[in-house]
Protein backbone atom coordinates (compact mmCIF):
# COMPACT_ATOMS: atom_id res chain seq x y z
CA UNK A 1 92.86 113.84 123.94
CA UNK A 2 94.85 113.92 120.57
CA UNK A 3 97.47 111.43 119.89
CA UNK A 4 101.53 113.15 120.03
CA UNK A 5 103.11 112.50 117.28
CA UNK A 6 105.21 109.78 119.49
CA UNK A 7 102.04 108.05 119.76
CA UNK A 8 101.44 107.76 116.06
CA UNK A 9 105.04 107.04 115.51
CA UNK A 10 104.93 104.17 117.67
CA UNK A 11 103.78 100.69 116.35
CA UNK A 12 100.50 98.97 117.30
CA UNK A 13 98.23 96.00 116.99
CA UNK A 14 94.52 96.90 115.92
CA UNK A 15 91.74 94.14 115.50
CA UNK A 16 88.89 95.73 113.71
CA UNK A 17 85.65 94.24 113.07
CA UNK A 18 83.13 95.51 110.16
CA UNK A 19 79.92 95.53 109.55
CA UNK A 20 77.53 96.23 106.58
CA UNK A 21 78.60 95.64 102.64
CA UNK A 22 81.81 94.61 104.19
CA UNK A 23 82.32 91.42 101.74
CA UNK A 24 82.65 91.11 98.24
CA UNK A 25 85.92 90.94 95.72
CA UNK A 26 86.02 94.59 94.83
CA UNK A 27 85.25 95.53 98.61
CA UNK A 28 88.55 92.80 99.64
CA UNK A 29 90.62 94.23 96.90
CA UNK A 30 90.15 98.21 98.37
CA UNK A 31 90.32 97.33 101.59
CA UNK A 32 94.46 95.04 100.91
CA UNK A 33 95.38 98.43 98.64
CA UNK A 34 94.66 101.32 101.05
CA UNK A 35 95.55 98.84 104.04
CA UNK A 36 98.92 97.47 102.17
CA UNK A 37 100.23 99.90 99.43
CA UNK A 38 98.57 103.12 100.74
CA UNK A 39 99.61 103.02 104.41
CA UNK A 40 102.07 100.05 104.93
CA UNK A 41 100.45 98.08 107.18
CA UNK A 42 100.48 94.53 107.50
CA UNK A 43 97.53 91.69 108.65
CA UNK A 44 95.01 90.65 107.31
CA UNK A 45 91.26 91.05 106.21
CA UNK A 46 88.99 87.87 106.76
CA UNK A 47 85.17 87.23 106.25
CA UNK A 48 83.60 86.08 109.50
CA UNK A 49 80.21 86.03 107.93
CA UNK A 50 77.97 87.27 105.04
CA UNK A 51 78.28 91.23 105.86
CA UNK A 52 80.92 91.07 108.63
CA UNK A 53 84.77 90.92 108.41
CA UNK A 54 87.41 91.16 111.04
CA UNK A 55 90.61 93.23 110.16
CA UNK A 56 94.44 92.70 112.26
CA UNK A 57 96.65 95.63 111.59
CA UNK A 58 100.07 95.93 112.76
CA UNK A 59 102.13 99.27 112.14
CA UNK A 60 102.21 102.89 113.04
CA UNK A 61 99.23 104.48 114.98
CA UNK A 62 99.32 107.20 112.76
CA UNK A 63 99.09 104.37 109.72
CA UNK A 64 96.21 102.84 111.51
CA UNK A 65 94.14 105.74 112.17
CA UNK A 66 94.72 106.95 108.92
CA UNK A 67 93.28 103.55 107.26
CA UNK A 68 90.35 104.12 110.06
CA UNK A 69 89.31 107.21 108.49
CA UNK A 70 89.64 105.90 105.02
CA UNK A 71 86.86 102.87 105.81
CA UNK A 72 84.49 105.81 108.15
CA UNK A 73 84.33 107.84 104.99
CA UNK A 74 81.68 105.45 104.20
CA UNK A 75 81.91 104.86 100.53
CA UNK A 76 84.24 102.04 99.73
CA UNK A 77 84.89 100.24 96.44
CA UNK A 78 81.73 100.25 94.72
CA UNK A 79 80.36 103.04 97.19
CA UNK A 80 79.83 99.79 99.93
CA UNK A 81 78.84 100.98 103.33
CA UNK A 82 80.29 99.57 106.01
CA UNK A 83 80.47 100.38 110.13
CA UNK A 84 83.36 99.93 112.30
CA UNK A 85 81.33 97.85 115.33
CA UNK A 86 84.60 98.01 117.62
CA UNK A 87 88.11 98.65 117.58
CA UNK A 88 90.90 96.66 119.88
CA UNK A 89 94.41 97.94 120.27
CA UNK A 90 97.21 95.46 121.67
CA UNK A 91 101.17 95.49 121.39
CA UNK A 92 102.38 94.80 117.87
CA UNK A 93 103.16 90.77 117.82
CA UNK A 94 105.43 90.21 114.88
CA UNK A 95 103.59 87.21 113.71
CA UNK A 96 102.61 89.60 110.29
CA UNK A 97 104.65 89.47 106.85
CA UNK A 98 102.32 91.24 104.62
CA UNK A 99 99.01 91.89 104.65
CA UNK A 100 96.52 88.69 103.03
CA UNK A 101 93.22 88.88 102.27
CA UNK A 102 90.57 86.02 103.19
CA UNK A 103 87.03 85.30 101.40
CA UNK A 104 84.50 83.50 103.25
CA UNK A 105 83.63 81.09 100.24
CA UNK A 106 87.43 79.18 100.33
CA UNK A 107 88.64 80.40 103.35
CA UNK A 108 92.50 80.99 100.99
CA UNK A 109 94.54 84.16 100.63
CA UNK A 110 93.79 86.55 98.01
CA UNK A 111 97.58 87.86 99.12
């Protein structure tokens, strides 16, 4: 069933998690443009672990989806691979101002 296009109007919560070449500077840099400039969304991106990363979104569906696609075309920043392991979709919360990036070395926004 296909989303109306109230359903990608409306906004959303999404908590992503990533697997594969989902780390590095270049890989953290693609992910806050497409995520923050490309498709307005704000959250954040944080290392969990070498090769995983967890990923809150909060705006449109449509937005969301649309930065979905982006990271299943499979060839991010320096052609990384990476594989969405799960998607989680909750009421929007607020709580996000922008969207920050986190490395797992210092655990500090790249924002």
């Amino acid at each position: 069933c296909s989303p109306t296009a109230a359903d990608t109007a409306a906004k959303t919560q999404a908590k992503v998690l990533l697997s594969g070449d989902a780390s590095g500077g270049y890989f953290r840099a693609c992910m806050r443009n497409e995520a923050k400039f490309h498709r307005s969304l704000k959250g954040y991106l944080k290392e969990l672990e070498l090769g995983k990363s967890e990923i809150v979104l909060e705006g449109r569906r449509g937005s969301i989806d649309a930065f979905l696609r982006y990271c299943r075309k499979n060839a991010l920043g320096l052609s990384q691979r990476i594989v969405i392991d799960s998607i989680e979709y909750t009421d929007v919360t607020g709580e996000f101002s922008d969207f920050d990036v986190y490395a797992l070395e210092d655990d500090t926004s790249e924002a």
